[in-house]
C-alpha atoms as a PDB file:
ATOM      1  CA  UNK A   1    -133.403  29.022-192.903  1.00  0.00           C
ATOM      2  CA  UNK A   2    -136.994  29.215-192.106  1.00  0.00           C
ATOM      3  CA  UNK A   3    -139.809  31.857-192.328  1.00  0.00           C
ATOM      4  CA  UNK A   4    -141.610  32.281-189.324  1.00  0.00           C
ATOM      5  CA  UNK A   5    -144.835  34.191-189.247  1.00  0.00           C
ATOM      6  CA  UNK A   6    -147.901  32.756-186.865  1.00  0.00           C
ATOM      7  CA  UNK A   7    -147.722  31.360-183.457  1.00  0.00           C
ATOM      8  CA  UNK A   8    -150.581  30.564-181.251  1.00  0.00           C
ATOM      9  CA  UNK A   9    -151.855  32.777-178.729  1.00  0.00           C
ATOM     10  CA  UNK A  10    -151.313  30.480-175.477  1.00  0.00           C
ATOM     11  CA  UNK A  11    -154.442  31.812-173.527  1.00  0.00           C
ATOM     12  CA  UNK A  12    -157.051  31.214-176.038  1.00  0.00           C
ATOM     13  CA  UNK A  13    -154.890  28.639-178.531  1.00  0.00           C
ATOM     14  CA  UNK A  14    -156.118  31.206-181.878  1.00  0.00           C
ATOM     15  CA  UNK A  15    -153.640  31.840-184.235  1.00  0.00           C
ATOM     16  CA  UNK A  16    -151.937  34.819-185.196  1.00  0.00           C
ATOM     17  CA  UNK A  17    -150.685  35.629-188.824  1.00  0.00           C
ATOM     18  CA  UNK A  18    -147.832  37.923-188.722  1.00  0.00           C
ATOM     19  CA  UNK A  19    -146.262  39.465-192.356  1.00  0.00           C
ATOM     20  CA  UNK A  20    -143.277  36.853-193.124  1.00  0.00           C
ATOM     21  CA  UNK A  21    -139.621  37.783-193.383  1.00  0.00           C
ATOM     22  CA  UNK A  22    -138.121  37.581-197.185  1.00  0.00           C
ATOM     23  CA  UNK A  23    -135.673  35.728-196.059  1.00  0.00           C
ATOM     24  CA  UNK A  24    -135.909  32.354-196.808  1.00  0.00           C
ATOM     25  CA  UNK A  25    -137.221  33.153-200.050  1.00  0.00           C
ATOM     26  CA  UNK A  26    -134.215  35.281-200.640  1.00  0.00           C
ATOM     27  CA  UNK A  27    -131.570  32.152-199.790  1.00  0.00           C
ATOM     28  CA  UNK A  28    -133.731  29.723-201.951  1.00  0.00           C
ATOM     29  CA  UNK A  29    -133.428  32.604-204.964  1.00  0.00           C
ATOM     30  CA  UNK A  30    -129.702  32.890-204.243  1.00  0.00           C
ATOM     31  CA  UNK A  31    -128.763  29.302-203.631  1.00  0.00           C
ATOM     32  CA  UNK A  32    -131.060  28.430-206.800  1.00  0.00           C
ATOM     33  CA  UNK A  33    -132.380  25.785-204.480  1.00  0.00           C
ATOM     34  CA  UNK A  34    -136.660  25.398-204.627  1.00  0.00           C
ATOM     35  CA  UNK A  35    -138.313  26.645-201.559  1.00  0.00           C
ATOM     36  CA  UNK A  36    -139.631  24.262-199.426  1.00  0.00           C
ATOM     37  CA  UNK A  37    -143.065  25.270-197.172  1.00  0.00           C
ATOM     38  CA  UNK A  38    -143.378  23.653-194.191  1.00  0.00           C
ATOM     39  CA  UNK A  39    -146.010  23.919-191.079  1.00  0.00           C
ATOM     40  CA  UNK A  40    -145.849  23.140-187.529  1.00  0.00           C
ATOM     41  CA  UNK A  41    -149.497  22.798-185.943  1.00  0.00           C
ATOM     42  CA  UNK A  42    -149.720  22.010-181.991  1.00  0.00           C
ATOM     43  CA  UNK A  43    -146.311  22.997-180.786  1.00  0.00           C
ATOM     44  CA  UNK A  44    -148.131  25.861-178.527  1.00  0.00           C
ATOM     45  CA  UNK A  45    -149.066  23.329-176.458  1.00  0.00           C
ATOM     46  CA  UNK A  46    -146.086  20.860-175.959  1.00  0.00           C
ATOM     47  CA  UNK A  47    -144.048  23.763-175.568  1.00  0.00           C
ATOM     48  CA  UNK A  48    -145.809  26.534-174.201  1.00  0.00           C
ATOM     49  CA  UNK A  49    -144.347  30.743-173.937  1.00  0.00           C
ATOM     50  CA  UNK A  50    -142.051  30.669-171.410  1.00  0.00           C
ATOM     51  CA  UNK A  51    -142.261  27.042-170.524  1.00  0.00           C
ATOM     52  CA  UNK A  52    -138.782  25.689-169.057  1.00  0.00           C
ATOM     53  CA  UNK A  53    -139.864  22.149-170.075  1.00  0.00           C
ATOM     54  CA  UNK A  54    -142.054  20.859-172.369  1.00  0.00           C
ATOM     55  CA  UNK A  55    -145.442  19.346-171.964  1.00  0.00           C
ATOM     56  CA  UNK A  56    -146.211  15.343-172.068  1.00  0.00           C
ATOM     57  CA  UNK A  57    -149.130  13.806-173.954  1.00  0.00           C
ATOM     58  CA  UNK A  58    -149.300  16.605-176.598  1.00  0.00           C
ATOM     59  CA  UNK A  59    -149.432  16.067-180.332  1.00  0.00           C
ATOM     60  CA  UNK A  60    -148.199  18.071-182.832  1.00  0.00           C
ATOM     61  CA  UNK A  61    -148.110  17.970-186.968  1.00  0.00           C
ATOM     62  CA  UNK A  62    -145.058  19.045-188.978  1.00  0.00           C
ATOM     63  CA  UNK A  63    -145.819  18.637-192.566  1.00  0.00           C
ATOM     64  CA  UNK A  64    -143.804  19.359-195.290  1.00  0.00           C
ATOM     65  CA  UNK A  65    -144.956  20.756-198.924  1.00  0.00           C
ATOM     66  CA  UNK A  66    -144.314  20.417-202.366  1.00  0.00           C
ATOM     67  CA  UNK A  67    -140.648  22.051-203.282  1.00  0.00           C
ATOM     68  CA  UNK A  68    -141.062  25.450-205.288  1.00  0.00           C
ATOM     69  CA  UNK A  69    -138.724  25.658-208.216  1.00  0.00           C
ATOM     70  CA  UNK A  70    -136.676  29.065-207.750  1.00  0.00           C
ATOM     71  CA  UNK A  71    -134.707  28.310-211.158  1.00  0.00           C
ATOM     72  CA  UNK A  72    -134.446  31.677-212.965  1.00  0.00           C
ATOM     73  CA  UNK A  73    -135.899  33.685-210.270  1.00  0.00           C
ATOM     74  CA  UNK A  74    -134.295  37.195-209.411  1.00  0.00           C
ATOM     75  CA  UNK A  75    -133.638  39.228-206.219  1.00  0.00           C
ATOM     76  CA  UNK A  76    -136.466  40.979-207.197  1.00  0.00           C
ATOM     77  CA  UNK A  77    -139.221  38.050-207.193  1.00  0.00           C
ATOM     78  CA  UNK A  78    -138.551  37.478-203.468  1.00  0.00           C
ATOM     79  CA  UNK A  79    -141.722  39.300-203.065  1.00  0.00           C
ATOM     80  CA  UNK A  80    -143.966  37.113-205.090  1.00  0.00           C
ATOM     81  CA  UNK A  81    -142.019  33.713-203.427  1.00  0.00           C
ATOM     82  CA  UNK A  82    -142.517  34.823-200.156  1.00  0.00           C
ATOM     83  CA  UNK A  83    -146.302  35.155-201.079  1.00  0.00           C
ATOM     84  CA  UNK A  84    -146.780  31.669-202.308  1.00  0.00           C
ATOM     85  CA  UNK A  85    -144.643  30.496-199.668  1.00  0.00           C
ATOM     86  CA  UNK A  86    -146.732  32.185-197.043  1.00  0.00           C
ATOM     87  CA  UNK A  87    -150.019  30.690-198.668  1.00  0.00           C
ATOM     88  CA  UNK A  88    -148.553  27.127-199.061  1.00  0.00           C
ATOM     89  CA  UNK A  89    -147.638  26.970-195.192  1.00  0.00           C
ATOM     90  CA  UNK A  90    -151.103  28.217-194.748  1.00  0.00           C
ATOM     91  CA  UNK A  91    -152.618  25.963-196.735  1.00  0.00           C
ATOM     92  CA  UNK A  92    -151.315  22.991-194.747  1.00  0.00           C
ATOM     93  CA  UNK A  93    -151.001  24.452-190.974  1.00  0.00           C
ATOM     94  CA  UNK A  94    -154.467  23.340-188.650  1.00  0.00           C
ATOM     95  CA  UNK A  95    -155.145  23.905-184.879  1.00  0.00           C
ATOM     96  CA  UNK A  96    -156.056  20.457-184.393  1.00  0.00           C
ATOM     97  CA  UNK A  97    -153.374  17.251-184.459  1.00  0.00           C
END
């Protein structure tokens, strides 16, 4: 499971934040699994909106962070996981590759 909250705007290749999804935090909480961030930078422009095929030449980044412990987490702290989940993925995801 993944949280998914910023994609690039294809015309003008900005980013847009959106609020995450609790989700994943919720499964690593449950699971008692740590939460692992991970970004995706460039994959606007190998695979654009609407694109049937994907675009040759392009680069893009996936890189992985450091595992957040969920051990002895609640339902209840999904809030406060998704936040430093959120800021970790920040923290790593860049408009160039």
């Amino acid at each position: 499971m993944y949280m998914k909250f910023l994609r690039p705007d294809d015309a003008s290749l900005s980013v847009t934040f959106t609020a995450p999804a609790s989700g994943a935090a919720w499964l690593a909480i449950l699971s008692k699994l740590p939460a692992v961030p991970m970004s995706i930078s460039g994959s606007g422009l190998i695979f654009p909106r609407r694109a049937k095929v994907v675009t040759p030449g392009c680069a893009m980044r996936m890189t992985i962070g450091k595992p957040i412990a969920t051990e002895g987490m609640r339902s209840a702290d999904r809030t406060e996981l998704t936040r430093r989940l959120e800021e970790a993925v920040r923290a790593t995801f860049t408009t160039e590759v």
